[in-house]
N, C-alpha and C. Protein backbone atom coordinates (compact mmCIF):
# COMPACT_ATOMS: atom_id res chain seq x y z
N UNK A 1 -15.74 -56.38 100.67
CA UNK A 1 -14.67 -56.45 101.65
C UNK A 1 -15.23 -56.31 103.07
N UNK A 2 -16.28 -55.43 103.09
CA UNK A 2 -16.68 -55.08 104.81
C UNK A 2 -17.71 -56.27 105.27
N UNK A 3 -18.12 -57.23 104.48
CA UNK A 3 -18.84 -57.95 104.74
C UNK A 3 -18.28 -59.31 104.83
N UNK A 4 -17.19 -59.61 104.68
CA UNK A 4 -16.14 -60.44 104.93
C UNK A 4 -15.53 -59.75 106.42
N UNK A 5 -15.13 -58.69 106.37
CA UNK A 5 -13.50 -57.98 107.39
C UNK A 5 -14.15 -57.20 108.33
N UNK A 6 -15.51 -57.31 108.28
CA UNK A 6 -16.48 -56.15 108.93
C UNK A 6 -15.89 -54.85 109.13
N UNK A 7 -16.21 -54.22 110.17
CA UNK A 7 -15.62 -52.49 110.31
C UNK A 7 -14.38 -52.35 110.33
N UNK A 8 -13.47 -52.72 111.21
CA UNK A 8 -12.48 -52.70 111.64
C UNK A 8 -12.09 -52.27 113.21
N UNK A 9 -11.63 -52.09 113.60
CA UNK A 9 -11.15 -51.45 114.93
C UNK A 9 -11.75 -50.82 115.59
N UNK A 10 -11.59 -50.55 116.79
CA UNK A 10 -12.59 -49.80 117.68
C UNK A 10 -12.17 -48.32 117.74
N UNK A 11 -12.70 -47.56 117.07
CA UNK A 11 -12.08 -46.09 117.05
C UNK A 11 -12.68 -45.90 115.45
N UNK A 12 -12.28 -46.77 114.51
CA UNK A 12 -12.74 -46.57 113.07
C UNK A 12 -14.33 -47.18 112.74
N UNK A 13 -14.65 -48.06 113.66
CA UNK A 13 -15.67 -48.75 113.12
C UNK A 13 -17.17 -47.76 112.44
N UNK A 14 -16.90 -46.79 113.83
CA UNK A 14 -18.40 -45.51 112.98
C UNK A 14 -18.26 -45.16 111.86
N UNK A 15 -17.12 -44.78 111.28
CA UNK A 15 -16.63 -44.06 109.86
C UNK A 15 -17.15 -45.12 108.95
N UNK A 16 -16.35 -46.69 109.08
CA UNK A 16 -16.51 -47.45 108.17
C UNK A 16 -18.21 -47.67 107.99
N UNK A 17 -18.82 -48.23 108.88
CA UNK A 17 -20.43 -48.07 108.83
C UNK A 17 -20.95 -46.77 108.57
N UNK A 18 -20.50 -45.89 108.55
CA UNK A 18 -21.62 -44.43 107.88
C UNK A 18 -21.22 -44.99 105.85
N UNK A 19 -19.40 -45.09 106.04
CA UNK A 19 -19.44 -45.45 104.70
C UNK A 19 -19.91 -46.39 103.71
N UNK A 20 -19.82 -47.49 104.43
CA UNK A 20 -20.66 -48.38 104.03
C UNK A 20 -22.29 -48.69 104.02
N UNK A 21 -23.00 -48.37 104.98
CA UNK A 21 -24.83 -47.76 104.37
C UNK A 21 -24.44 -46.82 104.04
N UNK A 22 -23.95 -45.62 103.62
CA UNK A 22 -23.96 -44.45 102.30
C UNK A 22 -23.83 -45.74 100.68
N UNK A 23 -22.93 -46.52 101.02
CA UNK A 23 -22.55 -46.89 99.84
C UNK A 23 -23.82 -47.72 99.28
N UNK A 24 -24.19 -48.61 100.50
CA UNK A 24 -25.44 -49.35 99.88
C UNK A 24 -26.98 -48.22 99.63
N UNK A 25 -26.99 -47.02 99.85
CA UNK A 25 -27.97 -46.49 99.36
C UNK A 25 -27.44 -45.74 98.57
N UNK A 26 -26.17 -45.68 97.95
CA UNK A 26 -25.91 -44.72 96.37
C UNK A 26 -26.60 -45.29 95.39
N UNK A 27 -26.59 -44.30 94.24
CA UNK A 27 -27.50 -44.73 93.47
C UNK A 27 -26.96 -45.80 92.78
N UNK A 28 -25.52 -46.10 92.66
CA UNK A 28 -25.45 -47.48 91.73
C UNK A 28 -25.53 -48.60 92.34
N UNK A 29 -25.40 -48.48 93.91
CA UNK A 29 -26.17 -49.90 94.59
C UNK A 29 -28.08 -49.97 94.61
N UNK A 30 -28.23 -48.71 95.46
CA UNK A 30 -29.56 -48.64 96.00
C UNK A 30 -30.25 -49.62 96.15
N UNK A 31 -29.98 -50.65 97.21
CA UNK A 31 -30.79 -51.39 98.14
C UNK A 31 -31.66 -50.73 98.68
N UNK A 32 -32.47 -51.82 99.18
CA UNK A 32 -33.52 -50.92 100.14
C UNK A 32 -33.38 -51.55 101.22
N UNK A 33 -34.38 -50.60 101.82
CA UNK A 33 -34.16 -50.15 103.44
C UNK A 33 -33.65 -51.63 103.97
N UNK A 34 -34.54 -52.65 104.13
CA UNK A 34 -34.82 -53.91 104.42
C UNK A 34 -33.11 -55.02 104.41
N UNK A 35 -33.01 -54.64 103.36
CA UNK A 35 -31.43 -55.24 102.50
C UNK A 35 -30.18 -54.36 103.23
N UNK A 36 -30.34 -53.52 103.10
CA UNK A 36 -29.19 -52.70 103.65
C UNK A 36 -29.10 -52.66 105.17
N UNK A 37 -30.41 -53.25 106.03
CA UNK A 37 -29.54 -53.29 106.93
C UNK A 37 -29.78 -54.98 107.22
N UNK A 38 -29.93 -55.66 107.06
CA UNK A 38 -29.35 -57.15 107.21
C UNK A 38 -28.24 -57.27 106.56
N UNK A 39 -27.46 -56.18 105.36
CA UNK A 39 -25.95 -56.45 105.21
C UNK A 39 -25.58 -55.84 106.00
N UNK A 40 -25.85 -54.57 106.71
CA UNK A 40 -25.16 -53.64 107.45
C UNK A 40 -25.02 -54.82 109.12
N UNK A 41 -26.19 -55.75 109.73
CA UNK A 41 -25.72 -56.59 110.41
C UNK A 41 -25.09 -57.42 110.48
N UNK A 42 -24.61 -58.25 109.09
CA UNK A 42 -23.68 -59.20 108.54
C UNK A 42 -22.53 -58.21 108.66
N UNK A 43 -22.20 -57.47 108.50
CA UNK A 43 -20.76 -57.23 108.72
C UNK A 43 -20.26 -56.36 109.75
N UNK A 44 -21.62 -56.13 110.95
CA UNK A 44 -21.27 -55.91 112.28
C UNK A 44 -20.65 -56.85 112.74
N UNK A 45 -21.60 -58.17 112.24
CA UNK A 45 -21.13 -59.88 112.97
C UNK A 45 -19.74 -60.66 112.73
N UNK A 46 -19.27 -60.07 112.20
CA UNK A 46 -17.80 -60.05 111.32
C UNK A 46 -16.69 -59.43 112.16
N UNK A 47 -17.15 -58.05 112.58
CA UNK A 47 -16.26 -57.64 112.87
C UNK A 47 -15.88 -57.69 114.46
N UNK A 48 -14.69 -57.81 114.49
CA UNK A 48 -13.64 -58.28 115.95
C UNK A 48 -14.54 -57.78 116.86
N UNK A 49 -14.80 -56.65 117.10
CA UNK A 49 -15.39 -56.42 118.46
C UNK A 49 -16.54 -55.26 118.04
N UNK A 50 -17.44 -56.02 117.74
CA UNK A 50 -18.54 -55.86 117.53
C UNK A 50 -19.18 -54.29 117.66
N UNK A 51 -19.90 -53.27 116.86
CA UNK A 51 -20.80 -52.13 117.58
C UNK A 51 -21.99 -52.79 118.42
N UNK A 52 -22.16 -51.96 119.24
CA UNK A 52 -23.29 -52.88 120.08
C UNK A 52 -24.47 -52.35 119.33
N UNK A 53 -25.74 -53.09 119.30
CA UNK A 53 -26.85 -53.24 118.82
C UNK A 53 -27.49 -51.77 118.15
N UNK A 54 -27.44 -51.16 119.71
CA UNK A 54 -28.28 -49.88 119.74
C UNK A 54 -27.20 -48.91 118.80
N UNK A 55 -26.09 -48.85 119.12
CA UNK A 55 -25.48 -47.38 118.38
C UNK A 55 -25.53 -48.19 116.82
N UNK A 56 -24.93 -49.47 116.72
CA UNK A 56 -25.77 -49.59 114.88
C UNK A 56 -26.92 -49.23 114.69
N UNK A 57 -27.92 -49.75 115.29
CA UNK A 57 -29.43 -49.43 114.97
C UNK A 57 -29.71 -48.00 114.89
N UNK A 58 -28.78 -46.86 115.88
CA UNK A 58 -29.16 -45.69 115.46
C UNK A 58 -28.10 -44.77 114.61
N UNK A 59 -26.71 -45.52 114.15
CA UNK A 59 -26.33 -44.93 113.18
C UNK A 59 -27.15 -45.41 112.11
N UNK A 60 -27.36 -46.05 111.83
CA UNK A 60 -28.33 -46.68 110.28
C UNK A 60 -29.50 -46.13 110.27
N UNK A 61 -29.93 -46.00 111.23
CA UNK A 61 -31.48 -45.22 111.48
C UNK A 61 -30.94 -43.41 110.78
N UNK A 62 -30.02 -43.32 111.06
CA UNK A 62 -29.69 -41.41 110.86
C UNK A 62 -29.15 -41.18 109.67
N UNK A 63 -28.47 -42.32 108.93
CA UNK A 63 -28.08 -42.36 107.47
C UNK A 63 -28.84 -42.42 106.74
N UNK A 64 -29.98 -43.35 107.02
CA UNK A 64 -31.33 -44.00 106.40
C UNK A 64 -31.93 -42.69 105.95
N UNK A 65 -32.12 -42.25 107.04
CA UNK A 65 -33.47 -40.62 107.30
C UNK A 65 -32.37 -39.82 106.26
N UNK A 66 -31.43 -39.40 106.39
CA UNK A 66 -30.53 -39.00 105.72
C UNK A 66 -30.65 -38.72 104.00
N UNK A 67 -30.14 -40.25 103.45
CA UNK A 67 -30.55 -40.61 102.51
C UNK A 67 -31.61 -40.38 101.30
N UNK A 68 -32.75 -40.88 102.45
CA UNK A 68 -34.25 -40.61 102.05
C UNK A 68 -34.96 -39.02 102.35
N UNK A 69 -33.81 -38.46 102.77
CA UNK A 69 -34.32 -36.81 102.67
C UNK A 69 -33.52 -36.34 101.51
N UNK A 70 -32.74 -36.84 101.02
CA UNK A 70 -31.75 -36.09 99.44
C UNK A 70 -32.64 -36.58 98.56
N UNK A 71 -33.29 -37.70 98.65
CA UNK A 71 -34.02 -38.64 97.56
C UNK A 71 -35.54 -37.73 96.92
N UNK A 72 -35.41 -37.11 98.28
CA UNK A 72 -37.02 -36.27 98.27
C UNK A 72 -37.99 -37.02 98.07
């Protein structure tokens, strides 16, 4: 759905992107790094009014680190 409808709105869009890279690094997706965020930019590009570059690049960057610190 988020890769069709991208985030949504300007006010929700952070929530939906933390939820969505959480979702692509759970364990029943687990993409990697590489994959998850060329979907995570496909459905920036989607959405109405766009996150700008840098605050995606560093929410995904802080989920990522995130992630890969539970993973041990």
């Amino acid at each position: 759905d988020t890769l069709f409808n991208g985030f949504g709105d300007e006010g929700g869009r952070n929530v939906a992107l933390t939820r969505f890279v959480g979702l692509l690094f759970n364990k029943w997706v687990d993409c990697d790094l590489e994959t998850a965020y060329e979907l995570t930019k496909i459905a920036n590009s989607v959405t109405v009014e766009p996150l700008p570059i840098e605050e995606l690049d560093r929410t995904f960057s802080s989920i990522a680190r995130a992630e890969y610190r539970k993973r041990g």
